[in-house]
N, C-alpha and C. Protein backbone atom coordinates (compact mmCIF):
# COMPACT_ATOMS: atom_id res chain seq x y z
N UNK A 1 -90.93 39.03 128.26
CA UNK A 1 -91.25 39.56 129.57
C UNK A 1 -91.12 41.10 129.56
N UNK A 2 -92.00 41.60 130.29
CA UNK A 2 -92.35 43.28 130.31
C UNK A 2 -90.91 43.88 131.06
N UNK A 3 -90.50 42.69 132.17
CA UNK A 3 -89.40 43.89 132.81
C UNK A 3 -87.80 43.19 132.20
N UNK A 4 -88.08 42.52 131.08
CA UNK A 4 -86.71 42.41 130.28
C UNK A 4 -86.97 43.37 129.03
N UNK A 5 -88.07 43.69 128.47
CA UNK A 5 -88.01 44.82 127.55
C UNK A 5 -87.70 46.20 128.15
N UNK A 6 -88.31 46.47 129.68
CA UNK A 6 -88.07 47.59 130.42
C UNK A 6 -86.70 47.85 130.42
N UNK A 7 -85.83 47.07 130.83
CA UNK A 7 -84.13 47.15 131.25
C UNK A 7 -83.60 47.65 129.46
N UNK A 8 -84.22 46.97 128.66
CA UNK A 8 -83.60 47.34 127.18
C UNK A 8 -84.15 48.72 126.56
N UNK A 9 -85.15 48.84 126.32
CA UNK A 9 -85.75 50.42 126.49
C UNK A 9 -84.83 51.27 127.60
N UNK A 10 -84.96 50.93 128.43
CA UNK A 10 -84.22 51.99 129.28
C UNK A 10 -82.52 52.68 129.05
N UNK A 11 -82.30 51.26 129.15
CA UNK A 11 -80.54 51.35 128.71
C UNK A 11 -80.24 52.33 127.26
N UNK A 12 -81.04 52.67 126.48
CA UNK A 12 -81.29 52.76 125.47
C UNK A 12 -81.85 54.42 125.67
N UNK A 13 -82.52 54.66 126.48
CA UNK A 13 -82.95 56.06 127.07
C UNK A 13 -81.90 57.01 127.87
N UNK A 14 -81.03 55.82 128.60
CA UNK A 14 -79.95 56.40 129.74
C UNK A 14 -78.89 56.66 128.55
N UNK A 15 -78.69 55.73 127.23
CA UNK A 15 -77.67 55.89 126.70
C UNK A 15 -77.77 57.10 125.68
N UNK A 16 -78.95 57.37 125.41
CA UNK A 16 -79.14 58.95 124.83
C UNK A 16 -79.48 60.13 125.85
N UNK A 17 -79.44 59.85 126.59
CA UNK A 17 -78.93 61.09 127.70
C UNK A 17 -80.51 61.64 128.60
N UNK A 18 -81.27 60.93 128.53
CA UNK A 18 -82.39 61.23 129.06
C UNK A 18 -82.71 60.94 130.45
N UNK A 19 -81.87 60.29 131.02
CA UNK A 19 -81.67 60.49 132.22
C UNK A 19 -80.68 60.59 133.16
N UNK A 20 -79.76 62.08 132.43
CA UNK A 20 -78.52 62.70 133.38
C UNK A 20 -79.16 63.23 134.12
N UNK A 21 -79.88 63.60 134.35
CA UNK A 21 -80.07 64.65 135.74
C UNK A 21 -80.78 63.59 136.93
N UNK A 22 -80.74 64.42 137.81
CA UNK A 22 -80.95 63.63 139.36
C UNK A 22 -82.57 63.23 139.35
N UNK A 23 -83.00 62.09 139.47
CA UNK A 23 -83.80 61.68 139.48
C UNK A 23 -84.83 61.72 140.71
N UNK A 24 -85.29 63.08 140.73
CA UNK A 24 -85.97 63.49 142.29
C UNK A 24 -87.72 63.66 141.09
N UNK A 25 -88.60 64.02 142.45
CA UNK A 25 -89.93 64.39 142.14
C UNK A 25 -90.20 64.85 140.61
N UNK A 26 -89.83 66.06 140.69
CA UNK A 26 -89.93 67.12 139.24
C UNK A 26 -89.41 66.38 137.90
N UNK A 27 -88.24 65.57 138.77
CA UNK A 27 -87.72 64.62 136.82
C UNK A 27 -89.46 63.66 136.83
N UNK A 28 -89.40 63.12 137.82
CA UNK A 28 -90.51 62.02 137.62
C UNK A 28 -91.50 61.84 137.17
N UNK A 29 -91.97 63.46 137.47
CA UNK A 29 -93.11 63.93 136.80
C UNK A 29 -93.23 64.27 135.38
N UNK A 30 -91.87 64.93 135.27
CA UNK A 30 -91.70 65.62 134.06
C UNK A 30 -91.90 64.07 132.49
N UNK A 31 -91.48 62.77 133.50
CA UNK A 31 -91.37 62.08 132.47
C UNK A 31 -92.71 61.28 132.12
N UNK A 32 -93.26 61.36 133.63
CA UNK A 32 -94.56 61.20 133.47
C UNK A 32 -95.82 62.00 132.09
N UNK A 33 -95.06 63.37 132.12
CA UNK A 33 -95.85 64.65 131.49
C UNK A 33 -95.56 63.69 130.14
N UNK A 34 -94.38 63.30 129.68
CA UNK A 34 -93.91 62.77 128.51
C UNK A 34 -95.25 61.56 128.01
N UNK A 35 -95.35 60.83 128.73
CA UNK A 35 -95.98 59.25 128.74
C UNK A 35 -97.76 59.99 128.44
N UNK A 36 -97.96 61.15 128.97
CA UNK A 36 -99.43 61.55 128.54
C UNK A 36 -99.34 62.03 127.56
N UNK A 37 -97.82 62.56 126.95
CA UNK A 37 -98.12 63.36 125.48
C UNK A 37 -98.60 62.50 124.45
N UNK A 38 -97.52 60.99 124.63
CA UNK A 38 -97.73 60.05 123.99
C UNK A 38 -99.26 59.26 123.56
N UNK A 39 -100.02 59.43 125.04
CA UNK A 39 -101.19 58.89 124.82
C UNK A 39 -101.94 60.17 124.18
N UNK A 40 -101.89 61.61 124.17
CA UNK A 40 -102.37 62.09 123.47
C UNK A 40 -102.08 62.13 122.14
N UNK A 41 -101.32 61.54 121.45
CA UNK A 41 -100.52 60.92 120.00
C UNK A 41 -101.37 60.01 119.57
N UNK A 42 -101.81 59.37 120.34
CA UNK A 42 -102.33 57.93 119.69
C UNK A 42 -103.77 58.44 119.46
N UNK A 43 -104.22 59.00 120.80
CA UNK A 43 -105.20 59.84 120.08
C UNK A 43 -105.68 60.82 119.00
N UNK A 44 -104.72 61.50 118.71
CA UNK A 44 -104.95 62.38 117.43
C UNK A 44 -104.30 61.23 116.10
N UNK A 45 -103.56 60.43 116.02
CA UNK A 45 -103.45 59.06 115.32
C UNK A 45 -105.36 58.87 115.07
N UNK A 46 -105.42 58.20 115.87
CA UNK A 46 -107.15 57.98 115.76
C UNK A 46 -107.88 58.71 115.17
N UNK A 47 -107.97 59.83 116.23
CA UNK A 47 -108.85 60.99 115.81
C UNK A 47 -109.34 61.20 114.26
N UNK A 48 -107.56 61.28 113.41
CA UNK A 48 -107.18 61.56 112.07
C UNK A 48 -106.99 60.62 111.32
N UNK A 49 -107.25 59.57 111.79
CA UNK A 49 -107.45 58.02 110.69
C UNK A 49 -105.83 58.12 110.39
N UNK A 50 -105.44 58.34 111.32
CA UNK A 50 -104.16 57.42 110.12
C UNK A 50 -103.62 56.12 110.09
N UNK A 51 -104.18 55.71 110.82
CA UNK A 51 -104.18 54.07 110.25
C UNK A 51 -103.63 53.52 111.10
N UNK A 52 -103.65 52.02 111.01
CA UNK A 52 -102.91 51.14 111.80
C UNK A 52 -101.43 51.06 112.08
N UNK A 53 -100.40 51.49 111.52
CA UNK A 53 -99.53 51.47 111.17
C UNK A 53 -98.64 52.77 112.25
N UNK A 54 -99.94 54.36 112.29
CA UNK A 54 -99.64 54.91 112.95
C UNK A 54 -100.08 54.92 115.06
N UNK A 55 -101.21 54.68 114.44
CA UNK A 55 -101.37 53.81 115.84
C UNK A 55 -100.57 53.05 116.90
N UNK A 56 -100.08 51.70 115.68
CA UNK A 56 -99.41 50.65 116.73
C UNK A 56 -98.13 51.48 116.52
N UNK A 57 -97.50 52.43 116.28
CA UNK A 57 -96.72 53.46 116.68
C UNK A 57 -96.32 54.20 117.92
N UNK A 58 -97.77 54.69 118.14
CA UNK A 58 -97.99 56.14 118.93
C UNK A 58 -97.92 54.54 120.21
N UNK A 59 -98.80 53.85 120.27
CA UNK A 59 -99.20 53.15 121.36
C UNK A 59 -98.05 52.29 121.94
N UNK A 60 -96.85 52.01 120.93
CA UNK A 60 -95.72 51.87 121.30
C UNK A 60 -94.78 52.44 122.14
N UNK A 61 -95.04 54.04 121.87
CA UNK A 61 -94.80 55.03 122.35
C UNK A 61 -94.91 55.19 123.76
N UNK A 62 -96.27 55.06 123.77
CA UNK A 62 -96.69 54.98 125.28
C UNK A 62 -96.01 53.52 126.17
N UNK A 63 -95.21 52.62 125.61
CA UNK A 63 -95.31 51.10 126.02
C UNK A 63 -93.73 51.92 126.44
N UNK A 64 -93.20 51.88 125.60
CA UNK A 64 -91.45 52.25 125.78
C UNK A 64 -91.59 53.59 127.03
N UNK A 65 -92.20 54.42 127.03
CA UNK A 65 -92.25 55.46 127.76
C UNK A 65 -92.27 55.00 129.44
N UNK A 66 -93.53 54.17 129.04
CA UNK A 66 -93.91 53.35 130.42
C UNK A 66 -93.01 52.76 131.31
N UNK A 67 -92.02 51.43 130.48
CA UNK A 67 -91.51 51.05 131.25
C UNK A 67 -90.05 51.51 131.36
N UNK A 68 -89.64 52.64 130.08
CA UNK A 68 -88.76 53.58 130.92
C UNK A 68 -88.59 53.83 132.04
N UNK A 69 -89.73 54.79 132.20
CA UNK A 69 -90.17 55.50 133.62
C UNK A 69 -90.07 54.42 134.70
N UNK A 70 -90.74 53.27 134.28
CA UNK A 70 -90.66 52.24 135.56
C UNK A 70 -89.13 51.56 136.15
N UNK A 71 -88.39 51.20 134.59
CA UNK A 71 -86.60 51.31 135.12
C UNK A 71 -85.93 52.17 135.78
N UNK A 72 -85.99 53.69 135.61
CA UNK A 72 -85.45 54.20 135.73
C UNK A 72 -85.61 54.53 137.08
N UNK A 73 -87.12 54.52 137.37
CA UNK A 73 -87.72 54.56 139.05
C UNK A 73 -86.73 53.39 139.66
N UNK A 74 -87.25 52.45 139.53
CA UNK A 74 -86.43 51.14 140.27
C UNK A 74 -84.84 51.47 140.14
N UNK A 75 -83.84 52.46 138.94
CA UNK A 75 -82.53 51.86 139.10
C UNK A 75 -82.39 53.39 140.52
N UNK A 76 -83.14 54.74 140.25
CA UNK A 76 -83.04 55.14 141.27
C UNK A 76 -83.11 54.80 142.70
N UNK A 77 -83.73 54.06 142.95
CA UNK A 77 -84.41 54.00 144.52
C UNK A 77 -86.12 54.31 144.59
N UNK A 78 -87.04 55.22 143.57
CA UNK A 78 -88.34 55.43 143.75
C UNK A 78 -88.67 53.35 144.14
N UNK A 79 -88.37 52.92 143.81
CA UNK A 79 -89.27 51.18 143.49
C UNK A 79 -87.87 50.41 144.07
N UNK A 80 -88.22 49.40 144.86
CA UNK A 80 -87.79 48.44 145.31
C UNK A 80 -86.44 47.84 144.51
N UNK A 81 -85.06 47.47 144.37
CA UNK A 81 -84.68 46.70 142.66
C UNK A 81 -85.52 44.64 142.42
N UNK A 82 -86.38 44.49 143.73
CA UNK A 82 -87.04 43.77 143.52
C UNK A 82 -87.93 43.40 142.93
N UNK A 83 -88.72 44.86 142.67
CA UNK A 83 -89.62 44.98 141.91
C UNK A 83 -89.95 44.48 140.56
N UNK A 84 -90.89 43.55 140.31
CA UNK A 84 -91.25 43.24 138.97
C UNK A 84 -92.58 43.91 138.73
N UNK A 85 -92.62 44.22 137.43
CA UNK A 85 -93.87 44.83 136.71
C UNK A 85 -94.34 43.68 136.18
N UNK A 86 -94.00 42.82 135.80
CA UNK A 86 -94.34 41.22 135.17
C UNK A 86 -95.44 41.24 136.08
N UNK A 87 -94.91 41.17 137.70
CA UNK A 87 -95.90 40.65 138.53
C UNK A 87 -96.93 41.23 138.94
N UNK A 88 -96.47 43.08 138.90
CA UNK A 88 -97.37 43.92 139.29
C UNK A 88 -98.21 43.63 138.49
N UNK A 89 -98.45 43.71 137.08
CA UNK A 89 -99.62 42.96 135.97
C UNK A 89 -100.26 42.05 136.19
N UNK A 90 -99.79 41.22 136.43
CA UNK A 90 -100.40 39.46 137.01
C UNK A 90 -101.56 40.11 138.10
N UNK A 91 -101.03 40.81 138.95
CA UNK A 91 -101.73 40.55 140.09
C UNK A 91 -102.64 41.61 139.40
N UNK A 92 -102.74 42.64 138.80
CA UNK A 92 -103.71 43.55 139.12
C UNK A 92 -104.48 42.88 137.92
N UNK A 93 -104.12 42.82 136.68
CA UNK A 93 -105.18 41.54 136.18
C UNK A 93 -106.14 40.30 136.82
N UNK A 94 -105.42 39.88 137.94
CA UNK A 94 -106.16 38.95 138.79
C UNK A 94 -107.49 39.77 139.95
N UNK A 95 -106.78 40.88 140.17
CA UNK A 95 -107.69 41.66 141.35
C UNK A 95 -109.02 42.01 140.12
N UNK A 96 -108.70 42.62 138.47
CA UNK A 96 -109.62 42.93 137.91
C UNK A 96 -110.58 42.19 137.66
N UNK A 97 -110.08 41.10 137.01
CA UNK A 97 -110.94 39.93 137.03
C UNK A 97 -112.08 39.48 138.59
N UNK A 98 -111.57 40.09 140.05
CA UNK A 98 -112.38 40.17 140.51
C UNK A 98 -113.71 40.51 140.81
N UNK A 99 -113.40 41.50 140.17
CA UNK A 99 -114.72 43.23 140.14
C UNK A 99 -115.70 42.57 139.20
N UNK A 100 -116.87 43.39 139.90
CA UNK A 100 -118.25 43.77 139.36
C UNK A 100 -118.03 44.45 138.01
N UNK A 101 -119.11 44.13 136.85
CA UNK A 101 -119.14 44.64 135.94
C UNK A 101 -119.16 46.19 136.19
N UNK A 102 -118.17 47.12 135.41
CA UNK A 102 -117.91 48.36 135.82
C UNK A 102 -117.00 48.92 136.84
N UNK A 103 -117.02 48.09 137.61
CA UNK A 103 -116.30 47.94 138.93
C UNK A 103 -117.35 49.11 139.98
N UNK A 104 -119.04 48.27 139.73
CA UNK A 104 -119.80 48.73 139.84
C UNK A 104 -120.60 50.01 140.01
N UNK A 105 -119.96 50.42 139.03
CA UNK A 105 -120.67 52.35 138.50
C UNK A 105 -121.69 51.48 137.58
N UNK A 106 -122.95 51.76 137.74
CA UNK A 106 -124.38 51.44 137.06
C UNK A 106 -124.20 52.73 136.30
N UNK A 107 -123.45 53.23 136.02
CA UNK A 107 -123.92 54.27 135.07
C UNK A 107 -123.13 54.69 133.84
């Protein structure tokens, strides 16, 4: 499950010190800024052929980053502590599966 790997990634982020400071706007973003470096990683991975190996790396990268950010939101107060990402997935997979091919851009 996505939000039992989230709680372990995280614990794991809080326990190397990445999230002492107060968890307002500017951290949120800032960690956000982090999670695009990552996807720009996987891209130059690509870009530069380095293989599978570096890839399912970088794209890992972006996975741990992700649901960092999403623990750390929820243990603050940004997200509900009700909140599941399990479910947020479910459902927005289900809404996608709704849509028009494209989610109708003909172009």
């Amino acid at each position: 499950m996505i939000d039992d790997k989230a709680a372990v990634a995280h614990a794991i982020s809080r326990n190397n010190g990445f999230w002492d400071k107060e968890v307002d706007v500017d951290f949120l973003l800032s960690k956000l800024a982090l999670l695009h470096s990552e996807v720009s990683e996987t891209l130059e991975a690509i870009r530069k052929e380095k293989g599978e190996d570096a890839i399912l790396e970088e794209l890992s990268d972006i996975f741990i980053r992700l649901v960092d950010f999403y623990q750390g939101a929820k243990q603050a107060g940004w997200l509900s502590a009700t909140a599941s990402f399990d479910q947020a997935i479910d459902d927005k997979i289900r809404i996608n599966a709704t849509r028009p091919r494209k989610h109708g851009n003909l172009a």
